[in-house]
Every structure is written in structure tokens, then in C-alpha cells.
N, C-alpha and C. Protein backbone atom coordinates (compact mmCIF):
# COMPACT_ATOMS: atom_id res chain seq x y z
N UNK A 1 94.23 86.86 95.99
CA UNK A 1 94.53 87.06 97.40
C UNK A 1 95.85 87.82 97.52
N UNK A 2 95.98 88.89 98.36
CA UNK A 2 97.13 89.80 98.90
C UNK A 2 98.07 88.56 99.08
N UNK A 3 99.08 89.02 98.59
CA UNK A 3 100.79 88.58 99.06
C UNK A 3 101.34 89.03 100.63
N UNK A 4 101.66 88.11 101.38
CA UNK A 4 102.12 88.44 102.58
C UNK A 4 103.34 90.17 102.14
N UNK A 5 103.96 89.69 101.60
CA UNK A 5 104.70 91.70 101.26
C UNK A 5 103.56 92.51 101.10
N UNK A 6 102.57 92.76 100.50
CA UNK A 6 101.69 93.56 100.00
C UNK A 6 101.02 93.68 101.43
N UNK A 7 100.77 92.58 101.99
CA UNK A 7 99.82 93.35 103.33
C UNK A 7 100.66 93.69 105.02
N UNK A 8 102.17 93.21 104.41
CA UNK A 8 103.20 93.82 105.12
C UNK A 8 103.30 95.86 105.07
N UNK A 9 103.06 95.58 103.80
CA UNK A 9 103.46 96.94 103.04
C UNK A 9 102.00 97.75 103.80
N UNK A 10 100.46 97.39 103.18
CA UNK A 10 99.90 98.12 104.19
C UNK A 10 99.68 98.31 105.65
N UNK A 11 99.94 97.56 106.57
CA UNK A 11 100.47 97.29 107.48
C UNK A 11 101.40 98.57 107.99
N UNK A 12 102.67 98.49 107.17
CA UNK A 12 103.25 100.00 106.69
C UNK A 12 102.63 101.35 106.88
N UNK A 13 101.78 101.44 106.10
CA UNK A 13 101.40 102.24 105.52
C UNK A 13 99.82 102.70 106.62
N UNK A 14 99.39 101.75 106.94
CA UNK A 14 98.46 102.31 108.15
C UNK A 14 99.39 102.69 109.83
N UNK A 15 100.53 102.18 109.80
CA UNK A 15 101.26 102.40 111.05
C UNK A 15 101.54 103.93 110.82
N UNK A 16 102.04 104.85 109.57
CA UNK A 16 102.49 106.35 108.89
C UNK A 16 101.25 106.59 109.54
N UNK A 17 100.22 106.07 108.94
CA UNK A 17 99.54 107.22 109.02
C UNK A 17 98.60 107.59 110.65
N UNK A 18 98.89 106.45 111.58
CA UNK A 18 98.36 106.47 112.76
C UNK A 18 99.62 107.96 113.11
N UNK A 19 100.76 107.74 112.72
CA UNK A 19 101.84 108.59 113.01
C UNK A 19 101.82 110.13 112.73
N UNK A 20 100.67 110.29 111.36
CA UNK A 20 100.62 111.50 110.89
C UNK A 20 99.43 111.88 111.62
N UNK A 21 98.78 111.30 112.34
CA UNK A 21 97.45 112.01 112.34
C UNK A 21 97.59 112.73 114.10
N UNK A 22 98.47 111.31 114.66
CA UNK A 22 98.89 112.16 115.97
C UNK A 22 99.77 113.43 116.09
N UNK A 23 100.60 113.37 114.93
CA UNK A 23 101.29 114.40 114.60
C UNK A 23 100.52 115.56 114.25
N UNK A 24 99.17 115.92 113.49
CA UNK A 24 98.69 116.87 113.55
C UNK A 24 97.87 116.46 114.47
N UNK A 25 97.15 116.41 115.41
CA UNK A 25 96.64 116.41 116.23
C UNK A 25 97.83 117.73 117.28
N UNK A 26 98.64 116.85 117.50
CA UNK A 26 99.76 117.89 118.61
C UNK A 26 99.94 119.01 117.54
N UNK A 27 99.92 119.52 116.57
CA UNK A 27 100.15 120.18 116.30
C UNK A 27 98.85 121.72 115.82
N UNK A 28 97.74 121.43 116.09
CA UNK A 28 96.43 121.51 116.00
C UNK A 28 95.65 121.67 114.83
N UNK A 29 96.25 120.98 113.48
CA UNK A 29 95.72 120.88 112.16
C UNK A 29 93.99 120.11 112.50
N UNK A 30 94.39 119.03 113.26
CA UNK A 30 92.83 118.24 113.30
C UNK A 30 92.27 118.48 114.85
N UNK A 31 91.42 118.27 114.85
CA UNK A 31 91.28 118.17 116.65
C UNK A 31 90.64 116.71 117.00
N UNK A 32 90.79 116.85 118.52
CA UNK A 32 90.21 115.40 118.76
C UNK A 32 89.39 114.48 118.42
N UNK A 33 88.54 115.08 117.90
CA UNK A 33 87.39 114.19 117.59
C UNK A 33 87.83 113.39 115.97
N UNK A 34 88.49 114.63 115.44
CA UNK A 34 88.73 114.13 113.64
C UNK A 34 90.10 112.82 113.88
N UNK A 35 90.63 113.40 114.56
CA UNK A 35 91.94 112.21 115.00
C UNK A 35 91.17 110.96 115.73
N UNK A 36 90.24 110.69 116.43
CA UNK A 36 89.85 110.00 117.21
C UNK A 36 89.17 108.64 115.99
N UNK A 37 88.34 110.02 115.28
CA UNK A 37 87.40 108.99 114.09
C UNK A 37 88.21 108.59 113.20
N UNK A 38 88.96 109.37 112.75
CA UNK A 38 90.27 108.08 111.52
C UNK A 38 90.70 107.44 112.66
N UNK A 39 91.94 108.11 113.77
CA UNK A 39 92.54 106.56 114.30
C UNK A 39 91.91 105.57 114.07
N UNK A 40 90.18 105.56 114.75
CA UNK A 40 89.76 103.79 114.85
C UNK A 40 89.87 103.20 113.76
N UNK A 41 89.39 103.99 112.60
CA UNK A 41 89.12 103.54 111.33
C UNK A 41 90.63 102.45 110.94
N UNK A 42 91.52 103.64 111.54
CA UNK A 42 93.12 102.14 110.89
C UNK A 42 93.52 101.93 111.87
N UNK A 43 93.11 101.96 113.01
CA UNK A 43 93.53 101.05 114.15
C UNK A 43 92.23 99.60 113.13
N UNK A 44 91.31 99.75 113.30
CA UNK A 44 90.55 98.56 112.97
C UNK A 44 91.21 97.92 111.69
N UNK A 45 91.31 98.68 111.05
CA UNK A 45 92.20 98.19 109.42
C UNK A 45 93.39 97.68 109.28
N UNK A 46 94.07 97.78 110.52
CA UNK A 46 95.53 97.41 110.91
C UNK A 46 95.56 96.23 111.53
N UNK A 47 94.09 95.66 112.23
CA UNK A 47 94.36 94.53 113.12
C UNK A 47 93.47 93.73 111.89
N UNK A 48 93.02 93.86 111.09
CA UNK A 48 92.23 92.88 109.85
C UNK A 48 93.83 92.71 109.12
N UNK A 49 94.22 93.25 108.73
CA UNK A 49 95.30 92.75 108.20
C UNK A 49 96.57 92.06 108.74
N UNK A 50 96.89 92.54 110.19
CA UNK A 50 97.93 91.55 111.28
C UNK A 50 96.46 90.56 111.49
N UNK A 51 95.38 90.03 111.07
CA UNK A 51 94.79 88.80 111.49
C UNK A 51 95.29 88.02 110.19
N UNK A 52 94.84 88.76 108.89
CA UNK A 52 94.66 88.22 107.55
C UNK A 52 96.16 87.62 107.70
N UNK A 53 97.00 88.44 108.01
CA UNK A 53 98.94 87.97 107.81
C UNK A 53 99.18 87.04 108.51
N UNK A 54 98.27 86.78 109.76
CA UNK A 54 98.60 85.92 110.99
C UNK A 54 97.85 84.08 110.35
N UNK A 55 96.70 84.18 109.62
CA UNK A 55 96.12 83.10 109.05
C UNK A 55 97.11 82.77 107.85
N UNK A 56 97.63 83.38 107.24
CA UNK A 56 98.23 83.31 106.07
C UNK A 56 99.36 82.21 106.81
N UNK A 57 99.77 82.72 107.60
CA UNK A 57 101.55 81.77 108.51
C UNK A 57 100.84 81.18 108.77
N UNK A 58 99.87 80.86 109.57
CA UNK A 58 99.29 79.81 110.33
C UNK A 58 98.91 78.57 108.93
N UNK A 59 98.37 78.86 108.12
CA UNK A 59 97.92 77.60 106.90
C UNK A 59 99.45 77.65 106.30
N UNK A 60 100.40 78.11 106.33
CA UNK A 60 101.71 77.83 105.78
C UNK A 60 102.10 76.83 106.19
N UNK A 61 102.27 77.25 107.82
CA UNK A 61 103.06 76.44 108.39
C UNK A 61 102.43 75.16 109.07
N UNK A 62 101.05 74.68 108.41
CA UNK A 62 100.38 73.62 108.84
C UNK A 62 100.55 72.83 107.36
N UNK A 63 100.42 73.73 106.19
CA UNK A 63 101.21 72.75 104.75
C UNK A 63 99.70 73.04 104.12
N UNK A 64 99.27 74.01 104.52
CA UNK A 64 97.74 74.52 103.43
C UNK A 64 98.00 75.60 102.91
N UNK A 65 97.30 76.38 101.60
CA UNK A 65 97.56 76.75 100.79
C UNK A 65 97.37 78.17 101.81
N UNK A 66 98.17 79.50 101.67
CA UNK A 66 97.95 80.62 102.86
C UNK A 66 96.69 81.79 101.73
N UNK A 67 96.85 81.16 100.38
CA UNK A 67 96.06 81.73 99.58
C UNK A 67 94.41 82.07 100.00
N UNK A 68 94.11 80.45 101.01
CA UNK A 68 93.17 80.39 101.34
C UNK A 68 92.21 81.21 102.80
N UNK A 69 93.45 81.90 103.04
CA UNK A 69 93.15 82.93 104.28
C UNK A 69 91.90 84.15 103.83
N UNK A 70 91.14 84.34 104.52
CA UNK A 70 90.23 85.38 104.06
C UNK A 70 90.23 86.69 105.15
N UNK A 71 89.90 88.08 104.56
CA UNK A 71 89.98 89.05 105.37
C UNK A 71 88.43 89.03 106.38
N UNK A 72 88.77 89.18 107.70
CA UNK A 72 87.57 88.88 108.29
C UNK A 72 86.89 89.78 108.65
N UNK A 73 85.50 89.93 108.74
CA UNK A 73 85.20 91.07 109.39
C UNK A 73 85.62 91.72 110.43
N UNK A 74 85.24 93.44 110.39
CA UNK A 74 85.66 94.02 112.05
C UNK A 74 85.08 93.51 112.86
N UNK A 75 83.84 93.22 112.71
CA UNK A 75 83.32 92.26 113.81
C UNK A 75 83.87 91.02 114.22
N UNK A 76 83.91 90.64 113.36
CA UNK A 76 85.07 89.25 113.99
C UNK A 76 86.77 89.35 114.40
N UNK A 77 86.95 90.00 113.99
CA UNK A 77 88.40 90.34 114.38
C UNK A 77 88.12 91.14 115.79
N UNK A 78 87.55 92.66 115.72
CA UNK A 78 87.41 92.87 116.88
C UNK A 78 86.79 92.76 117.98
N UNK A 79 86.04 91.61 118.00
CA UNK A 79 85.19 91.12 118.93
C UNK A 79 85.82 89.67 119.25
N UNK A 80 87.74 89.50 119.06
CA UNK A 80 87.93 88.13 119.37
C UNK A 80 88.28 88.46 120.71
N UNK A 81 88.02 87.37 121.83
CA UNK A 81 88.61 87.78 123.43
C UNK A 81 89.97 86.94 123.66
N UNK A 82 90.36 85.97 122.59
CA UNK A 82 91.51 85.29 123.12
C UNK A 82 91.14 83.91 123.49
């Protein structure tokens, strides 16, 4: 199981690249549609991992092992309403 740093780090690393892609977008390397279809892709990949990081604290700080956190589907992650 990922180390809370390690999925900090991608976390990281999908925030760059939401950054690079708008960046060529304004700049007209990609066009809308190619920026549109990656964004979702790590917009979706970004909220599986702020869920995975969010279960990890949550079994910490209840005194269970955070090892035991699992990555959930996009469907389940993005189909939670709150």
C-alpha cells in the first residue's frame, strides 16, 4: 500500500500537470477537446487519491491500520453526493 508521502507526491504531480495542460491549451499546442480529455482523466485521478489519503487519516486517527485503505473506484469516488 502507497505511503501517505508517495500519494502526497502524486497528488503533486497530477496538480503540474492539470497546470501544464492549461498552459498549452492558452498557448495553442493542444486544443480543447485534447485538454478537456486528459484534464478529466487527472481531475478523476486526483480525487481517487485525495479519497485514498483521506481514508488513510481517517483509520489513523480512529487507531486502525491506514495500510488498510483501498483505492476506490471512479465510480465510487465520483459518484459520492456527500
Amino acid at each position: 500500500m502507497a505511503e501517505d508521502p508517495s500519494i502526497q507526491d502524486r497528488i503533486g504531480s497530477l496538480i503540474d500537470e492539470e497546470h501544464r495542460l492549461r498552459a498549452a491549451l492558452q498557448s495553442g499546442e493542444i486544443t480543447p477537446d485534447e485538454e478537456h480529455a486528459r484534464l478529466r482523466s487527472v481531475e478523476v485521478e486526483l480525487d481517487r487519491c485525495w479519497d485514498l489519503l483521506r481514508q488513510r487519516r481517517a483509520k489513523r486517527e480512529f487507531g486502525q491500520d491506514p495500510d488498510d485503505a483501498q483505492v476506490r473506484s471512479e465510480r465510487t469516488v465520483e459518484g459520492y453526493t456527500g
